[in-house]
C-alpha atoms as a PDB file:
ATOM      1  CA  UNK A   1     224.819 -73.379 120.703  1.00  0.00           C
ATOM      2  CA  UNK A   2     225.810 -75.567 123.977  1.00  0.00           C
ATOM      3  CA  UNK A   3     228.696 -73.904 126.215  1.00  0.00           C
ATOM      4  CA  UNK A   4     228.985 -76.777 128.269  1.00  0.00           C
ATOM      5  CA  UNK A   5     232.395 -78.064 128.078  1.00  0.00           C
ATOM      6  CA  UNK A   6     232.156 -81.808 129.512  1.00  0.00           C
ATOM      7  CA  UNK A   7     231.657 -84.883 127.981  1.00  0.00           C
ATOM      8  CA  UNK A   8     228.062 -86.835 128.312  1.00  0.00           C
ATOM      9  CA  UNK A   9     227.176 -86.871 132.201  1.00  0.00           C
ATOM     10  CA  UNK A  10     225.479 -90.235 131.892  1.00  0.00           C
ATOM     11  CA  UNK A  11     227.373 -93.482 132.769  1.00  0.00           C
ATOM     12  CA  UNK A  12     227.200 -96.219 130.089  1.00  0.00           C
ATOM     13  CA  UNK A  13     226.926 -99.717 130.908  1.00  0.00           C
ATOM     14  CA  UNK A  14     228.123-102.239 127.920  1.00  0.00           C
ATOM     15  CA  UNK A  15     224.493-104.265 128.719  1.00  0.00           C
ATOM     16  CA  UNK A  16     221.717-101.839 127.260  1.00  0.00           C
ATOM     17  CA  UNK A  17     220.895-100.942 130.478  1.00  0.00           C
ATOM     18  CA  UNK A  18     218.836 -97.561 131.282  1.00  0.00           C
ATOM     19  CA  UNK A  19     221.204 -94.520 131.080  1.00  0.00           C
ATOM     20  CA  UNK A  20     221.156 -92.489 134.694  1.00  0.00           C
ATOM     21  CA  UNK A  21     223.161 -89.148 135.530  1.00  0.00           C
ATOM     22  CA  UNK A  22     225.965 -89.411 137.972  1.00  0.00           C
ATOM     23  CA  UNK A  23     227.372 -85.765 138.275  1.00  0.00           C
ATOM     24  CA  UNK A  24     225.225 -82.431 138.465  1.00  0.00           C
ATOM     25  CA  UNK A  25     226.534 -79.566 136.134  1.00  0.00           C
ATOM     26  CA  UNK A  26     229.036 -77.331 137.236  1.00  0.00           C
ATOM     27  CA  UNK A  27     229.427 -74.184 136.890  1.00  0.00           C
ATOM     28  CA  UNK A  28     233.797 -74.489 136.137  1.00  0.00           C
ATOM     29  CA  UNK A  29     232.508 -76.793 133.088  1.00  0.00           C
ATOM     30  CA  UNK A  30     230.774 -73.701 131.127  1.00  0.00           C
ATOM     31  CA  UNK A  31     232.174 -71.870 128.605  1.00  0.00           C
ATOM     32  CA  UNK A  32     231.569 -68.516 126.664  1.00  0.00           C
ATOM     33  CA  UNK A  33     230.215 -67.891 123.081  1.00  0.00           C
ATOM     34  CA  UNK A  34     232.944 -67.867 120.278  1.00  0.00           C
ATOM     35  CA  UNK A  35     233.725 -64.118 119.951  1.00  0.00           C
ATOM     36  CA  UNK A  36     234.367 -64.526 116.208  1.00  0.00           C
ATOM     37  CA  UNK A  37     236.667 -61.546 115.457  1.00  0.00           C
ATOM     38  CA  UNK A  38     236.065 -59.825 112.070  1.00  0.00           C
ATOM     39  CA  UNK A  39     237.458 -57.518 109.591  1.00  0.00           C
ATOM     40  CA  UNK A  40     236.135 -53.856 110.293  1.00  0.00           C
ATOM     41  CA  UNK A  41     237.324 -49.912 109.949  1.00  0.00           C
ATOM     42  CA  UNK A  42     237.764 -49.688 113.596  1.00  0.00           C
ATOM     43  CA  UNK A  43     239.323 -51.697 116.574  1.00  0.00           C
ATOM     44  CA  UNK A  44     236.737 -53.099 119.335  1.00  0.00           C
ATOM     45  CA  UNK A  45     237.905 -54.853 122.314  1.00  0.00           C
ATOM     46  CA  UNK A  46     235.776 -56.441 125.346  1.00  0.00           C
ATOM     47  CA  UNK A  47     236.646 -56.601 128.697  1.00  0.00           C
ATOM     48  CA  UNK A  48     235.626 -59.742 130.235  1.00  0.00           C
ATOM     49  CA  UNK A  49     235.904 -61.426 133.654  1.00  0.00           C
ATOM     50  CA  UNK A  50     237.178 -64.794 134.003  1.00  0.00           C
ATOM     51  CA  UNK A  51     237.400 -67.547 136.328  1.00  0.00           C
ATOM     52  CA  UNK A  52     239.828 -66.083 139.448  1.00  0.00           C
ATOM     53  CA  UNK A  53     239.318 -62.516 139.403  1.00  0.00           C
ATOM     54  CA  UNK A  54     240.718 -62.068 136.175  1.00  0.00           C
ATOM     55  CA  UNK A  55     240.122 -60.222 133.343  1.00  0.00           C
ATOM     56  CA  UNK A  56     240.278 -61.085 129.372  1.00  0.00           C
ATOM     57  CA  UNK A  57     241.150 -58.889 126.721  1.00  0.00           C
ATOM     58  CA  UNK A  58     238.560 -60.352 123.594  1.00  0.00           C
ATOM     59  CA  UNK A  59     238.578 -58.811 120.385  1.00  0.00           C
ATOM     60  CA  UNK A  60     235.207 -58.546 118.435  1.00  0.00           C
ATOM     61  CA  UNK A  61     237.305 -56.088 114.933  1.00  0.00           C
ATOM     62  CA  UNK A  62     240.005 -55.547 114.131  1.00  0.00           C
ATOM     63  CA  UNK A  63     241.908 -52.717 111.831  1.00  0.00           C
ATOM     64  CA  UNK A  64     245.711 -53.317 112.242  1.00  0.00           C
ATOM     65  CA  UNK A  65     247.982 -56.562 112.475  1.00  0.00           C
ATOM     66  CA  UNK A  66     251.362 -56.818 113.859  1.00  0.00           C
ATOM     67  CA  UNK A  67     253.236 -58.233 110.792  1.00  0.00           C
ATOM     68  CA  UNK A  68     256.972 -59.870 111.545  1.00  0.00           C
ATOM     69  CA  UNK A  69     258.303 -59.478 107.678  1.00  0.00           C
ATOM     70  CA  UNK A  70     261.099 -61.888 106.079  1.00  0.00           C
ATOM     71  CA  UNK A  71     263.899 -59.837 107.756  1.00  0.00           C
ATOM     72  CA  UNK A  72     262.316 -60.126 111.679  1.00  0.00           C
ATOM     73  CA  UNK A  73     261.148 -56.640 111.844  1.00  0.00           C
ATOM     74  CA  UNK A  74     257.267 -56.030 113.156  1.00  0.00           C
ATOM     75  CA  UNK A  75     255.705 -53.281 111.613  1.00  0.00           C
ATOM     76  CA  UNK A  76     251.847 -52.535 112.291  1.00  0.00           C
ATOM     77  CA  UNK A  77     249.660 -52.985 109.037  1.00  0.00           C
ATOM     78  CA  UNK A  78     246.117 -52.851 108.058  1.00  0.00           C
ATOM     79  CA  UNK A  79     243.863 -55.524 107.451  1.00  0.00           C
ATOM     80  CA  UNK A  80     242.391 -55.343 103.914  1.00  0.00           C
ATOM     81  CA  UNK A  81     240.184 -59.111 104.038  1.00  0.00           C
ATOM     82  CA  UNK A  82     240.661 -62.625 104.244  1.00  0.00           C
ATOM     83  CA  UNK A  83     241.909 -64.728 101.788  1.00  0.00           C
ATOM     84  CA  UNK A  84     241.423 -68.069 103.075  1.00  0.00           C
ATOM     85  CA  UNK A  85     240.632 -70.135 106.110  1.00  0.00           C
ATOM     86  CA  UNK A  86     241.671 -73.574 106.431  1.00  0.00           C
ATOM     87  CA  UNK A  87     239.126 -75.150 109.155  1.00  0.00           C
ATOM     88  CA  UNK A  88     236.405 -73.123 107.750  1.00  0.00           C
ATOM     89  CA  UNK A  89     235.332 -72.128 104.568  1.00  0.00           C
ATOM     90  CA  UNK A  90     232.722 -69.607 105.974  1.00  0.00           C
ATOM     91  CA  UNK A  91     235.111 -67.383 108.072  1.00  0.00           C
ATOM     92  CA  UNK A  92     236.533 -66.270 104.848  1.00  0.00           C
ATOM     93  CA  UNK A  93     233.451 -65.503 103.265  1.00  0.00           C
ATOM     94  CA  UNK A  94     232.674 -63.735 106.411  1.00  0.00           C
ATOM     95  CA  UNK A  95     236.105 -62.536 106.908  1.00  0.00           C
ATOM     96  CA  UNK A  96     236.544 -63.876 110.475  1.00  0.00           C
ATOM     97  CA  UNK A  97     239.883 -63.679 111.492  1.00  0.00           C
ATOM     98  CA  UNK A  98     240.822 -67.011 113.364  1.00  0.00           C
ATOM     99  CA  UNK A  99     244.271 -68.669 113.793  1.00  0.00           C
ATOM    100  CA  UNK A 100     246.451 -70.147 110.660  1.00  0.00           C
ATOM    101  CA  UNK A 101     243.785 -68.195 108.273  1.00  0.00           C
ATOM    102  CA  UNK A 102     245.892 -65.921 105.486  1.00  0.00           C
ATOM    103  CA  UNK A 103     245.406 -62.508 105.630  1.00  0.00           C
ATOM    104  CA  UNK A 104     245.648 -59.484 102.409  1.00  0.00           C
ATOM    105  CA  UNK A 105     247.370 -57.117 104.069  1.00  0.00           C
ATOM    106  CA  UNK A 106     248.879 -53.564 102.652  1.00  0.00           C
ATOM    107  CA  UNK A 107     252.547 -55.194 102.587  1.00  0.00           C
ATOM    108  CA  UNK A 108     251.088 -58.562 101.339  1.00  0.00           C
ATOM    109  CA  UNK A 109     249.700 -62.001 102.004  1.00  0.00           C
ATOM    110  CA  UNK A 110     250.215 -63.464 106.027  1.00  0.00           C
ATOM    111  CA  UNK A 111     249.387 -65.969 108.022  1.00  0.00           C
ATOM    112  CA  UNK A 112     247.858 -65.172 111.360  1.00  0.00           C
ATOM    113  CA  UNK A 113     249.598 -67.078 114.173  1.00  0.00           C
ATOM    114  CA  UNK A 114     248.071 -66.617 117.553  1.00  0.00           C
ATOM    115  CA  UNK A 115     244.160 -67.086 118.769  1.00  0.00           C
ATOM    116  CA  UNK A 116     242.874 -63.426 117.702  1.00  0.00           C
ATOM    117  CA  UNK A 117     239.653 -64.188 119.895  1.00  0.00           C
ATOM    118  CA  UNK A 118     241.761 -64.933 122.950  1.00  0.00           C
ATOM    119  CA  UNK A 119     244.346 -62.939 122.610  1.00  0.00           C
ATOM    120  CA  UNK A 120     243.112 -59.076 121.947  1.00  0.00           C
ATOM    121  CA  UNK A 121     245.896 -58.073 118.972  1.00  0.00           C
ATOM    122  CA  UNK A 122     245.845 -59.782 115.609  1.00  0.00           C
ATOM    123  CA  UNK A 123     249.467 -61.005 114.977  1.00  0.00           C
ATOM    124  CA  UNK A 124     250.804 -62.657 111.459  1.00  0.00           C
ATOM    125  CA  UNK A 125     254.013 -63.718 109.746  1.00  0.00           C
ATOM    126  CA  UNK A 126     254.887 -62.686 106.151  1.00  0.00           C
ATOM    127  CA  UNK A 127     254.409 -65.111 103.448  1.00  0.00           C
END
């Protein structure tokens, strides 16, 4: 799978004319494999370094969601599977936890509503 994050880096010309490279790769253009968070008995984050001395909390399974319920209170749940992902029909088979999928949880169904991957924590809103 490509990590490059840019567009084609050759310049096209509306005649047919030969294709020819007009930028060199750069480094700030490359991205990182999807971390593709999962449904799992125990909780395993990775530490990663980022662009400017930074560091990214990435989380490969999860065990618990934060849940807001119909009345605003969180409470901390666990995961049972997923029911169903919109943009991909795969992640549920392979219950990979990605944002706007619907989640079985022990106080019912939610919808996950930040980027699990990015983010570290699994949060969701009742249905």
């Amino acid at each position: 799978m490509s990590n490059y994050h840019r567009p084609t880096k050759t310049k096209t010309s509306g005649t047919g004319g030969k294709k020819v490279s007009f930028k060199k790769k750069k480094l700030r253009n490359w991205g990182n494999e999807p971390t593709n968070a999962k449904v799992s008995q125990k909780e395993v984050r990775i530490l990663k370094s980022v662009r400017g001395n930074l560091k990214k909390v990435k989380l490969k399974s999860a065990l618990y969601a934060n849940v807001v319920g119909k009345d605003g209170k969180i409470s901390k749940v666990k995961i049972k599977k997923v029911t169903e992902t919109l943009d991909n029909p795969h992640n549920t088979r392979q219950n990979i936890l990605t944002k706007g999928g619907i989640i079985d949880t022990e106080i019912g169904s939610a919808k996950i509503t930040n980027r699990v991957g990015q983010d570290g924590i699994v949060n969701a809103k009742l249905i």
